[in-house]
N, C-alpha and C. Protein backbone atom coordinates (compact mmCIF):
# COMPACT_ATOMS: atom_id res chain seq x y z
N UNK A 1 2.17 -91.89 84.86
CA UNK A 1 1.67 -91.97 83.51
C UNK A 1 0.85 -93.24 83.38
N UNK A 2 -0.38 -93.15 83.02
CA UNK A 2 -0.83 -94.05 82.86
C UNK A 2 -1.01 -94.88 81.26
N UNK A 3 -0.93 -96.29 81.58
CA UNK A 3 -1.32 -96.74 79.88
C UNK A 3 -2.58 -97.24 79.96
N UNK A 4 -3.02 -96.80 78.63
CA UNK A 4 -4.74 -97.23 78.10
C UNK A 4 -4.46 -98.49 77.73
N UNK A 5 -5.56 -99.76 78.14
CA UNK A 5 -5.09 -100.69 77.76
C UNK A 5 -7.09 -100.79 76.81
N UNK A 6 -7.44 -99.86 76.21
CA UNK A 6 -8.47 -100.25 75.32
C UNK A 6 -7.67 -100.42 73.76
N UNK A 7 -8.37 -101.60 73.31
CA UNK A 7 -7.87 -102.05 72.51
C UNK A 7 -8.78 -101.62 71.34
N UNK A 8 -7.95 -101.45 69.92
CA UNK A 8 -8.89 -100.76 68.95
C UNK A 8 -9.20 -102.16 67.44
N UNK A 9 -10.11 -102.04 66.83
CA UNK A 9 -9.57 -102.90 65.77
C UNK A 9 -8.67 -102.73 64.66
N UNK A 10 -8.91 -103.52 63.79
CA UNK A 10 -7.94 -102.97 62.53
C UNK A 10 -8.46 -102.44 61.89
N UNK A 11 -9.96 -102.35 61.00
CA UNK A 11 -10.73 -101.03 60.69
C UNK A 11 -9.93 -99.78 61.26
N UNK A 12 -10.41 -99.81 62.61
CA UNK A 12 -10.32 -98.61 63.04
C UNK A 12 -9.02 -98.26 63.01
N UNK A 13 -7.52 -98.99 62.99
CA UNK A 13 -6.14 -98.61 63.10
C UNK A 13 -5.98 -98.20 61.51
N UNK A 14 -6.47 -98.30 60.87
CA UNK A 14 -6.21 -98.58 59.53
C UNK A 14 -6.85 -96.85 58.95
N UNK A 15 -8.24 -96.81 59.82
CA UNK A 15 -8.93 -95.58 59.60
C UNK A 15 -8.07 -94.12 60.03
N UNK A 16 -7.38 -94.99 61.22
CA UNK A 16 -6.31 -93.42 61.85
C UNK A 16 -5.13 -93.19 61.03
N UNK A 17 -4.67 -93.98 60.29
CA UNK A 17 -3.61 -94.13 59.53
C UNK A 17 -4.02 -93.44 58.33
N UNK A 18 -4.98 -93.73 57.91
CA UNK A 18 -5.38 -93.16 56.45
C UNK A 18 -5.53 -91.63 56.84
N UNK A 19 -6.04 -91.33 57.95
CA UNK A 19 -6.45 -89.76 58.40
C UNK A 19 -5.07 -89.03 58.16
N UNK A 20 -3.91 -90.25 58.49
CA UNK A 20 -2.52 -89.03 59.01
C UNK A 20 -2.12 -89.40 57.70
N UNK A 21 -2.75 -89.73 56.54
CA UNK A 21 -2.34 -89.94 55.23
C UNK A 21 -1.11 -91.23 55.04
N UNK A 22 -1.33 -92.12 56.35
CA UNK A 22 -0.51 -93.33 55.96
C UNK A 22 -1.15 -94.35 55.38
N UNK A 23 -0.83 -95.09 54.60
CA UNK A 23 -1.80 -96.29 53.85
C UNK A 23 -1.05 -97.46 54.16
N UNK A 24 -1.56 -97.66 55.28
CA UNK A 24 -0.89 -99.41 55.22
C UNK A 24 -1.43 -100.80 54.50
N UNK A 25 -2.43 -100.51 53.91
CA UNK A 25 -2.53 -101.57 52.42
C UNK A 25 -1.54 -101.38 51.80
N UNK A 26 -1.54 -100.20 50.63
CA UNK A 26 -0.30 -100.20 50.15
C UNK A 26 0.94 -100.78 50.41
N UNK A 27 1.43 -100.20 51.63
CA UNK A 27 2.50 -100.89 51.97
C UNK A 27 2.55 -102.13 52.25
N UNK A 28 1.40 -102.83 52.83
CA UNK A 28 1.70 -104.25 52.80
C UNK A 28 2.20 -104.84 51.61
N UNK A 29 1.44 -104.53 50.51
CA UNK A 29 1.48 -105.21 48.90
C UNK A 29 2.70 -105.13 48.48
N UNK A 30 3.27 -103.98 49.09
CA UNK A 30 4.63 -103.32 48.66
C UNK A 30 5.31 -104.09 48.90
N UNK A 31 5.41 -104.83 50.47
CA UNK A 31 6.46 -105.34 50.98
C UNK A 31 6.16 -107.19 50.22
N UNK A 32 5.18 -107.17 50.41
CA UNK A 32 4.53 -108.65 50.03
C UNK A 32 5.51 -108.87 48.38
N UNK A 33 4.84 -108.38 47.11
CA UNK A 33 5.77 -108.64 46.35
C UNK A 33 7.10 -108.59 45.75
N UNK A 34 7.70 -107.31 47.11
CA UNK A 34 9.08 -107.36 47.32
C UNK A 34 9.54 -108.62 47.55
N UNK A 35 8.69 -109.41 48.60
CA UNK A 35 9.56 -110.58 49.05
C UNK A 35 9.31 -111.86 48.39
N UNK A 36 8.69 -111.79 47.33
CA UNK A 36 7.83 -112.78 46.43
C UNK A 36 8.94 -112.44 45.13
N UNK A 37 9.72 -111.10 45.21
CA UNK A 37 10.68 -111.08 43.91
C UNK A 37 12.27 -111.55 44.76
N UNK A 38 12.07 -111.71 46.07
CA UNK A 38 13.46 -112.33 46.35
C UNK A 38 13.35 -113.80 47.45
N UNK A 39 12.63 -114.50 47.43
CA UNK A 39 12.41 -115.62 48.41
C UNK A 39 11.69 -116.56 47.31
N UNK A 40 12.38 -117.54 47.52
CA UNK A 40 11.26 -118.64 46.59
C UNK A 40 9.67 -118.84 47.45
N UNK A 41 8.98 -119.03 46.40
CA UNK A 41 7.51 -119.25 47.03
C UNK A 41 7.33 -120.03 47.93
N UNK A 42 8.03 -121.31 47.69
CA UNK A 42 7.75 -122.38 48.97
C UNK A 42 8.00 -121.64 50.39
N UNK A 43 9.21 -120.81 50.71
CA UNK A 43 9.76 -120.36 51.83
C UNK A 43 8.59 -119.28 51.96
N UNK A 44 8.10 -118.46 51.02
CA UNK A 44 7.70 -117.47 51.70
C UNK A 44 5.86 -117.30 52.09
N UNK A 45 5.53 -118.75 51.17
CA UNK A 45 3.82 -119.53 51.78
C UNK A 45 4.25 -119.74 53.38
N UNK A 46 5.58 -120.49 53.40
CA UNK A 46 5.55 -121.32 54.68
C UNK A 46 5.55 -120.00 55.95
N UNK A 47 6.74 -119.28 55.32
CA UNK A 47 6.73 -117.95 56.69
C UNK A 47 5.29 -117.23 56.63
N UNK A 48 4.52 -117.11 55.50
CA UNK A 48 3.42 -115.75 55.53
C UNK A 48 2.36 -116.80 56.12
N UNK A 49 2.44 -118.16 56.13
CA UNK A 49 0.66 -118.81 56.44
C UNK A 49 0.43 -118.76 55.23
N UNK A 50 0.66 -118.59 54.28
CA UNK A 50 -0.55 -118.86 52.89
C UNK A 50 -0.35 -119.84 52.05
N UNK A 51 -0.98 -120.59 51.35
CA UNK A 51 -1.14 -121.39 50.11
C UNK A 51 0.02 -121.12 49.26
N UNK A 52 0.49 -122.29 48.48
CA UNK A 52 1.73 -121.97 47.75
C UNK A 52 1.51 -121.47 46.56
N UNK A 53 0.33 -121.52 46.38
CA UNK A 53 -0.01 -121.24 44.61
C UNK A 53 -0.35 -119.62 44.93
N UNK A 54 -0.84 -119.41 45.76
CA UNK A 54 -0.89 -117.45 46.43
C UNK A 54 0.53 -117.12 46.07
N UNK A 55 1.38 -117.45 46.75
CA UNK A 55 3.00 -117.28 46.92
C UNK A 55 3.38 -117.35 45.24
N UNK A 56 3.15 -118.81 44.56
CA UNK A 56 3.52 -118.50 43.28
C UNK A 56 2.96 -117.33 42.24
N UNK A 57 1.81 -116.81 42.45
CA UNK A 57 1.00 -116.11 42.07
C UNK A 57 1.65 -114.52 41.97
N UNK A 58 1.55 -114.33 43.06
CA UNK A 58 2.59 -113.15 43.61
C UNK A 58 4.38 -113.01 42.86
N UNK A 59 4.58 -114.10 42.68
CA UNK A 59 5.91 -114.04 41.97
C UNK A 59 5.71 -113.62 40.56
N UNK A 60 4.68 -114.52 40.18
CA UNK A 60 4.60 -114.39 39.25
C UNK A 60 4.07 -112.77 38.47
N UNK A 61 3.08 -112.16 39.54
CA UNK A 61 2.85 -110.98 39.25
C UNK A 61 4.24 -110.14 39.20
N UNK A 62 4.66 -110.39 40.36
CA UNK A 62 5.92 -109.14 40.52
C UNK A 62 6.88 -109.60 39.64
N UNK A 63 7.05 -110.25 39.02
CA UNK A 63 8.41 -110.56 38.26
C UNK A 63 7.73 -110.17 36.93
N UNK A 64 6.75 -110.39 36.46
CA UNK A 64 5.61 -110.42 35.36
C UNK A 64 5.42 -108.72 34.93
N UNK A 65 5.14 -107.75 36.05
CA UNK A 65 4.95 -106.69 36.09
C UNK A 65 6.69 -106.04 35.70
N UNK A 66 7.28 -106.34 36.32
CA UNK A 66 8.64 -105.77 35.61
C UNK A 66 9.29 -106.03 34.79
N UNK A 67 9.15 -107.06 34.41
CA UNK A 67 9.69 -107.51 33.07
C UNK A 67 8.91 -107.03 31.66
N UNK A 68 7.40 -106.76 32.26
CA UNK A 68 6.57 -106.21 30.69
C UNK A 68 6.69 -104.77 31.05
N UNK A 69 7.09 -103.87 32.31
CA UNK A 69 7.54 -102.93 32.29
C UNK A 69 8.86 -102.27 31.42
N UNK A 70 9.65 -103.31 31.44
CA UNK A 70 10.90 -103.14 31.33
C UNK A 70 11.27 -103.48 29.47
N UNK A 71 10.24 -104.40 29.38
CA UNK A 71 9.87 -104.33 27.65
C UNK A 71 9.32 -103.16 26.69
N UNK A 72 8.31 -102.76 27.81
CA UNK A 72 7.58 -101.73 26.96
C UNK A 72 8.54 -100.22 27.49
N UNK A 73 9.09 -99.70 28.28
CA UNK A 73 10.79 -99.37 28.31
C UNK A 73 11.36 -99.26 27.26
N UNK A 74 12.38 -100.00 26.89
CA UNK A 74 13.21 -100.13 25.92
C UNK A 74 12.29 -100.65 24.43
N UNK A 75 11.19 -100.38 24.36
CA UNK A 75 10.03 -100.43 23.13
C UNK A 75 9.89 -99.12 22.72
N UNK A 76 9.35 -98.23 23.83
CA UNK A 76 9.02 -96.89 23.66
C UNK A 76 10.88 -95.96 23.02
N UNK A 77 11.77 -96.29 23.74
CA UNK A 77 13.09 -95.74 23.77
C UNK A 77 13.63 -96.29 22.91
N UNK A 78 13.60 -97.14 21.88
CA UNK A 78 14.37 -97.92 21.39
C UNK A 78 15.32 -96.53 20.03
N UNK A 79 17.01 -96.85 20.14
CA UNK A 79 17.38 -95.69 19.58
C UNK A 79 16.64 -95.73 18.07
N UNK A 80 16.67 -94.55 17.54
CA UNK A 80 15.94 -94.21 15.99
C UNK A 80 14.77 -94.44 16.01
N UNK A 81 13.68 -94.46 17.16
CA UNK A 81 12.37 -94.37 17.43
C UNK A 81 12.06 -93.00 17.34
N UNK A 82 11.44 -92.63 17.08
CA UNK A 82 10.47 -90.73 17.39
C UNK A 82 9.85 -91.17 18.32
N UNK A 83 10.25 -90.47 19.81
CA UNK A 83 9.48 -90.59 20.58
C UNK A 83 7.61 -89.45 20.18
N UNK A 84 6.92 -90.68 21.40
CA UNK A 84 5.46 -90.13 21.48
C UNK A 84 5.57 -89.23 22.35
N UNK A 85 5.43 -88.33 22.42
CA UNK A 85 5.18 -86.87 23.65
C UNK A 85 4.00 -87.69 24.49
N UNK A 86 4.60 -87.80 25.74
CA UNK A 86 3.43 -87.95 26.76
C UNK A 86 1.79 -87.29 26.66
């Protein structure tokens, strides 16, 4: 058995992925502000390589995004509201 040792770029890994309907952007972001809602920023600039204010940024989105999720939630539901029909 032989192994191919041609090497492809990330365009192009990224292009085969999207073909088999995998999106690995997505998932990066996914995982990125997963770990930005459980690692303090300092730790997780220092492990990713990036700037701390990126890192705070990111927290701030992901914690930011669920919390005005989670407002407008219990806004829409609130008991003795009439709900809006989608």
């Amino acid at each position: 058995m032989a192994i191919r040792s041609h090497l492809i770029s990330t365009t192009q890994l990224t292009q085969r992925l999207n073909d088999l309907g995998i999106h690995p952007n997505q998932a990066r972001s996914t995982a990125l502000f997963q770990l930005a809602t459980e690692i303090p920023a300092a730790i997780l600039a220092r492990a990713l390589g990036i700037h701390t204010d990126f890192a705070v940024a990111w927290q701030r989105l992901s914690a930011g995004d669920w919390a005005n999720y989670a407002a407008e939630v219990s806004h829409c539901y609130s008991p003795g509201r009439q709900q809006d029909a989608p």
